[in-house]
N, C-alpha and C. Protein backbone atom coordinates (compact mmCIF):
# COMPACT_ATOMS: atom_id res chain seq x y z
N UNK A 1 33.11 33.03 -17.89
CA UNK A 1 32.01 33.97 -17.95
C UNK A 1 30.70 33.20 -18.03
N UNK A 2 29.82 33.18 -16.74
CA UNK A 2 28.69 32.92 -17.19
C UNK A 2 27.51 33.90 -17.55
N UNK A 3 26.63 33.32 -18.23
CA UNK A 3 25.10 33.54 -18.71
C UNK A 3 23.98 33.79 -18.10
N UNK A 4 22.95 34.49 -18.06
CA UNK A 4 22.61 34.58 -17.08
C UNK A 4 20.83 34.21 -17.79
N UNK A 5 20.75 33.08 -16.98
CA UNK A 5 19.58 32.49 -17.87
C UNK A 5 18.30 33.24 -17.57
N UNK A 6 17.20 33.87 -17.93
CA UNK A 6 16.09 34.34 -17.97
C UNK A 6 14.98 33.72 -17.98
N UNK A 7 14.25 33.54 -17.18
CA UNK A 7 13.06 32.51 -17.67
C UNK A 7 11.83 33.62 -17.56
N UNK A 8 10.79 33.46 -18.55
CA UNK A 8 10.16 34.44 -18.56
C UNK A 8 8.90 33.63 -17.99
N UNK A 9 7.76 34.45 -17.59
CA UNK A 9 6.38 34.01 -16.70
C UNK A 9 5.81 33.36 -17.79
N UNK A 10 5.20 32.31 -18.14
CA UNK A 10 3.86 32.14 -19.64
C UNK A 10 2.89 33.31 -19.43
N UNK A 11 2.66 33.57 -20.27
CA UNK A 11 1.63 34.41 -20.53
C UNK A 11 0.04 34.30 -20.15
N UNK A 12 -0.50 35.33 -19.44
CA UNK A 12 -1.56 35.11 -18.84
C UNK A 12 -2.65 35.23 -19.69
N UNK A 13 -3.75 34.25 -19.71
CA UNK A 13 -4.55 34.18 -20.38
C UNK A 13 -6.02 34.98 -19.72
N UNK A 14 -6.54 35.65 -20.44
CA UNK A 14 -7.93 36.20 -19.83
C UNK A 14 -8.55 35.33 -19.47
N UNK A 15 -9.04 35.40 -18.46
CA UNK A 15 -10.81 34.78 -17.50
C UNK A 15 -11.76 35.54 -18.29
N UNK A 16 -12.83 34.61 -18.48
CA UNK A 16 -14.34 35.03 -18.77
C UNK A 16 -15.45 34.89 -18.06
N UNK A 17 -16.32 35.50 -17.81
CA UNK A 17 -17.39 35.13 -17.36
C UNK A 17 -18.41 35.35 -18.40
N UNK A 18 -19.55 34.39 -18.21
CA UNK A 18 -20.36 34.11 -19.64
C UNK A 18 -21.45 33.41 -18.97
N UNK A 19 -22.60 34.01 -19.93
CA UNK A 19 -23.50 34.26 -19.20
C UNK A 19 -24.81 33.38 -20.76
N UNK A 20 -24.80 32.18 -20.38
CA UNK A 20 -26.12 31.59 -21.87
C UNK A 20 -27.32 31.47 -21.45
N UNK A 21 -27.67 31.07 -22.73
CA UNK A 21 -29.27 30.99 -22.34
C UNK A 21 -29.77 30.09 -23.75
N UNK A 22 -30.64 29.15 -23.66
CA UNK A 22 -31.21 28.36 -24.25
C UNK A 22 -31.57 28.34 -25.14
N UNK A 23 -31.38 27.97 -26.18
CA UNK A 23 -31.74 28.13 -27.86
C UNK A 23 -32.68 27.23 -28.42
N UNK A 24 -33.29 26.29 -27.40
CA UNK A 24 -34.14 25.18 -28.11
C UNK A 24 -35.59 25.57 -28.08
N UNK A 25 -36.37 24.14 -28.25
CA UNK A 25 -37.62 24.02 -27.97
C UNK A 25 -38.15 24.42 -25.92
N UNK A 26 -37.31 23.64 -25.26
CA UNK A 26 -38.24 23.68 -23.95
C UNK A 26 -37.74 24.79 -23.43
N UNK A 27 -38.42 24.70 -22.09
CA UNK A 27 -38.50 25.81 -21.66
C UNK A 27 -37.26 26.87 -21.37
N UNK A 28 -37.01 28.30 -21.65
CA UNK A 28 -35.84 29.11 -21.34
C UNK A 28 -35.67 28.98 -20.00
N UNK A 29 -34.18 28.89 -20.58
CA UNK A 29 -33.42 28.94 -19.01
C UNK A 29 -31.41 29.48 -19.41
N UNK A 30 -30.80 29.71 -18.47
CA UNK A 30 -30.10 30.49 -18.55
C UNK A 30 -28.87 30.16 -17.55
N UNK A 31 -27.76 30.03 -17.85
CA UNK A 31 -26.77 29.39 -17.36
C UNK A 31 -25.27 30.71 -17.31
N UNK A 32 -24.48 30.84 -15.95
CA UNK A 32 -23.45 31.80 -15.69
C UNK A 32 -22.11 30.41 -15.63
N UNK A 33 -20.58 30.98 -15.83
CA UNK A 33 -19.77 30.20 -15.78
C UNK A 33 -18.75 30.96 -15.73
N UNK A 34 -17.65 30.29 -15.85
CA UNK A 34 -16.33 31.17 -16.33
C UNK A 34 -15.27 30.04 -16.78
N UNK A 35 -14.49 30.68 -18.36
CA UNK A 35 -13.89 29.95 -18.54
C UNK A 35 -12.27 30.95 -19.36
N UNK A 36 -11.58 30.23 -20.06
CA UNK A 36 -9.88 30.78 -20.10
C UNK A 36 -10.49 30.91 -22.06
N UNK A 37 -11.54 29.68 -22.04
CA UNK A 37 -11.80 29.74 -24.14
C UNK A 37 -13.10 29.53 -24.06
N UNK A 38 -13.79 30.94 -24.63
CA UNK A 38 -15.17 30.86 -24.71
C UNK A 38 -15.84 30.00 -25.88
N UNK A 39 -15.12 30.08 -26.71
CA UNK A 39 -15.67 29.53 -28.11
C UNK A 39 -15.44 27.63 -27.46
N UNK A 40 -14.78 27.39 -26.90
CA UNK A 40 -14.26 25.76 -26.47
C UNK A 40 -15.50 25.41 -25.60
N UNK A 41 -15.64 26.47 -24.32
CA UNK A 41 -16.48 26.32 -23.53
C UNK A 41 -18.24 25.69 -24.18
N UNK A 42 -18.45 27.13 -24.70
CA UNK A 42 -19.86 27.24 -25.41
C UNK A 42 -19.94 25.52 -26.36
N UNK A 43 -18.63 25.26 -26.57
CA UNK A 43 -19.12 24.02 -27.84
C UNK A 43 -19.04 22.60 -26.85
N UNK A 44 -18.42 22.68 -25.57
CA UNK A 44 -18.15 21.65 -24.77
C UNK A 44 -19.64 21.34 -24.27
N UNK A 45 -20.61 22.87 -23.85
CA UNK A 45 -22.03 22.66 -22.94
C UNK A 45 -22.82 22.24 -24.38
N UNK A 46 -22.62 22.76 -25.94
CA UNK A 46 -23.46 21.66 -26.47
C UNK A 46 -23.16 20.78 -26.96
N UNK A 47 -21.93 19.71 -26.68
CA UNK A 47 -22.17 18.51 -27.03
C UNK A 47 -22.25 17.89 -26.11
N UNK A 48 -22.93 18.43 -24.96
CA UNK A 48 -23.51 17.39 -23.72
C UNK A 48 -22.24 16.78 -22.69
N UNK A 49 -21.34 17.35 -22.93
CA UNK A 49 -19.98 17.28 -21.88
C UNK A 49 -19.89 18.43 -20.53
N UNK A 50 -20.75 19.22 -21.15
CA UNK A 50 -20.82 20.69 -19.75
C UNK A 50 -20.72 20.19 -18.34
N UNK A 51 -21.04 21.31 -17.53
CA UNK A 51 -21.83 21.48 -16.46
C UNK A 51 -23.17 20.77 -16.61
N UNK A 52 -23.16 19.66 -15.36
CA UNK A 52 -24.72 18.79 -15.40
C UNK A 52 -25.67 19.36 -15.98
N UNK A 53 -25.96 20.47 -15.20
CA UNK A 53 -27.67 21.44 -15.21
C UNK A 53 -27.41 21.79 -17.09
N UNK A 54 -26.61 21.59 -17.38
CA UNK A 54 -26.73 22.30 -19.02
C UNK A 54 -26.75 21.27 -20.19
N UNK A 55 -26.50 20.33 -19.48
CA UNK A 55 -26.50 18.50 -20.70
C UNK A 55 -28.06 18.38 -21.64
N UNK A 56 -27.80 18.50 -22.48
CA UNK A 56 -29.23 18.09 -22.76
C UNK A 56 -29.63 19.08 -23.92
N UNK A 57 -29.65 20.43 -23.75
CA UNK A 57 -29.86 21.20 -24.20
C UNK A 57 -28.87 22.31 -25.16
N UNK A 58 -29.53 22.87 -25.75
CA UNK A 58 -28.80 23.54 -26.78
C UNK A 58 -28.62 25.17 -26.35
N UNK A 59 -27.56 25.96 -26.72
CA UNK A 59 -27.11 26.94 -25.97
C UNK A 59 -26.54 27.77 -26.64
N UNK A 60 -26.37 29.21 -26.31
CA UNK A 60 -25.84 30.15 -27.08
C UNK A 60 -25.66 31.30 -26.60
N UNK A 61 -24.17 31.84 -26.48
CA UNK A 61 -23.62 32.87 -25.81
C UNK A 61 -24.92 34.39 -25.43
N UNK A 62 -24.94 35.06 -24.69
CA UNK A 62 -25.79 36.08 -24.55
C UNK A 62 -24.37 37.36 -24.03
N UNK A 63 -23.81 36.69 -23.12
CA UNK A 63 -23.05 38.08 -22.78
C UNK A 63 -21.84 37.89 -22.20
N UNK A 64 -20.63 38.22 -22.16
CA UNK A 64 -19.39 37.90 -21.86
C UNK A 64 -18.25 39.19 -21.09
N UNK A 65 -17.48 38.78 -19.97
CA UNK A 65 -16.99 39.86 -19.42
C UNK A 65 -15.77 39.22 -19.46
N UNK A 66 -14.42 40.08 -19.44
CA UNK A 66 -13.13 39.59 -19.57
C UNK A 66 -12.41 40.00 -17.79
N UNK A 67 -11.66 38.75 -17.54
CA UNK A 67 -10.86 39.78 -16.50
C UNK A 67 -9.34 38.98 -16.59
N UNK A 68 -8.74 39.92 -15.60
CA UNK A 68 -7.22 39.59 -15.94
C UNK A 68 -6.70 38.21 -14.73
N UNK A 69 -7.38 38.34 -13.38
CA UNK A 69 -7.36 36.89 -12.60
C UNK A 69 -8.32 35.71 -12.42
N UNK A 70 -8.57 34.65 -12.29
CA UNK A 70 -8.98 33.68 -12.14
C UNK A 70 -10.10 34.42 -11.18
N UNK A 71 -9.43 34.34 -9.87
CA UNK A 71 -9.99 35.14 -8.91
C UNK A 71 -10.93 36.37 -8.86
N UNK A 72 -10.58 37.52 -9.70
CA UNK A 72 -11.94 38.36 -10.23
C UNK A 72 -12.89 37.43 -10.86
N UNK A 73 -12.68 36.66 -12.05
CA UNK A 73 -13.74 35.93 -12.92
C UNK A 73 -14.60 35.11 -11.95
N UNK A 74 -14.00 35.01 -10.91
CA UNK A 74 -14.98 33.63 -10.23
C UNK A 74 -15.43 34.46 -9.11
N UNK A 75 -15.13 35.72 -8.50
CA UNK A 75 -16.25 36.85 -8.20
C UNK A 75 -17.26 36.85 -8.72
N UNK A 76 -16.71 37.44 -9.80
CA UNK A 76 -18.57 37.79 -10.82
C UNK A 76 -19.42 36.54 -10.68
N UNK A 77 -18.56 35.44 -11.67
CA UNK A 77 -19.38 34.64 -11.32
C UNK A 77 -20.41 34.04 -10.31
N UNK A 78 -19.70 34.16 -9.41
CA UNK A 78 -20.68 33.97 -8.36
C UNK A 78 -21.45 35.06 -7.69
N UNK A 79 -21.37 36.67 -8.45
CA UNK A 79 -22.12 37.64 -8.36
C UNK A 79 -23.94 37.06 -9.26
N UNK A 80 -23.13 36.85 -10.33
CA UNK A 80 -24.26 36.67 -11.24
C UNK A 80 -25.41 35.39 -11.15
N UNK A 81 -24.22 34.77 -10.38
CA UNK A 81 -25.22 33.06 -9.90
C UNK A 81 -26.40 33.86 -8.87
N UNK A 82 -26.22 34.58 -8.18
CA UNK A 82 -27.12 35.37 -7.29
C UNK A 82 -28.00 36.27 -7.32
N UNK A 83 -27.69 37.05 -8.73
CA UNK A 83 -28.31 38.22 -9.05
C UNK A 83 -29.02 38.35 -9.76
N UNK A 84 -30.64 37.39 -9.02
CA UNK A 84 -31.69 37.48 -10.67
C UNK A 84 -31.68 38.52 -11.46
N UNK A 85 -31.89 39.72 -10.69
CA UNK A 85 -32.13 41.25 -10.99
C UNK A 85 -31.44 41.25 -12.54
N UNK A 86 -30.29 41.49 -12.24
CA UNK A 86 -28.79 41.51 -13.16
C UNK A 86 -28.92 40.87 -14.29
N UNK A 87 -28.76 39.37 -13.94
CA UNK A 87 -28.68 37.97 -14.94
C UNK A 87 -30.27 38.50 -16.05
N UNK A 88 -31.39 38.83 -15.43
CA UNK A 88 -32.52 39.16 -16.20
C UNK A 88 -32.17 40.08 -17.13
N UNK A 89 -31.69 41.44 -16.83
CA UNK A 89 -31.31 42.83 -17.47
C UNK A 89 -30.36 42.43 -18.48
N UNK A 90 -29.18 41.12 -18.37
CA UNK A 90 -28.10 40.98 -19.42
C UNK A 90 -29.21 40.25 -20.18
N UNK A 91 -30.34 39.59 -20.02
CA UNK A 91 -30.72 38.61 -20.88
C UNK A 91 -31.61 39.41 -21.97
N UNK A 92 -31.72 40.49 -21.55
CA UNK A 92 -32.83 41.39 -22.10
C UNK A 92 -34.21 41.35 -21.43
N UNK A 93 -34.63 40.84 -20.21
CA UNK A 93 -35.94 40.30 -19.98
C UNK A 93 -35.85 41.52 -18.78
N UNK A 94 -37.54 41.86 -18.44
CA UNK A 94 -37.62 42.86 -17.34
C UNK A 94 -38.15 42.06 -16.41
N UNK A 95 -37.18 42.75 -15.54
CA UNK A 95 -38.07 42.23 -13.72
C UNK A 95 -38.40 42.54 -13.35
């Protein structure tokens, strides 16, 4: 009699898209991404390991969207890389 082995899928982790913006002295500015750990992400761009354009500077979550594929998250993302309009309205600022 055999067994009939089961292997189950790992478990899918949510995509984020996340949307910062600058917490220091110079001038505001505002950065879109997507990642699987927001809290990992956010602490990776301030200890100067990020994305180039974000080294340097100090940073802090503004707005965050969840999705269930890789593939949706990196939609938006690249919705929001495009969409001053948008990216302004999540930041609170009018255009």
């Amino acid at each position: 009699m055999l067994c009939e082995v089961v292997i189950a899928p790992p478990p899918i982790k949510p995509c984020f898209v996340y949307l910062l913006q600058t917490c220091d002295a110079g001038a505001a500015k505002s950065y879109v991404g997507w990642t699987t750990d927001l809290e990992g992400r956010l602490a990776t761009h301030n200890s100067g390991k990020g994305a180039k354009s974000t080294r340097g500077r100090q940073w802090r979550l503004v707005h965050s969207e969840s999705f269930k594929t890789r593939g949706a998250a990196m939609a938006r993302e690249y919705e929001l890389k495009r969409n001053k309009t948008e990216r302004a309205k999540l930041l609170g600022q009018t255009s």
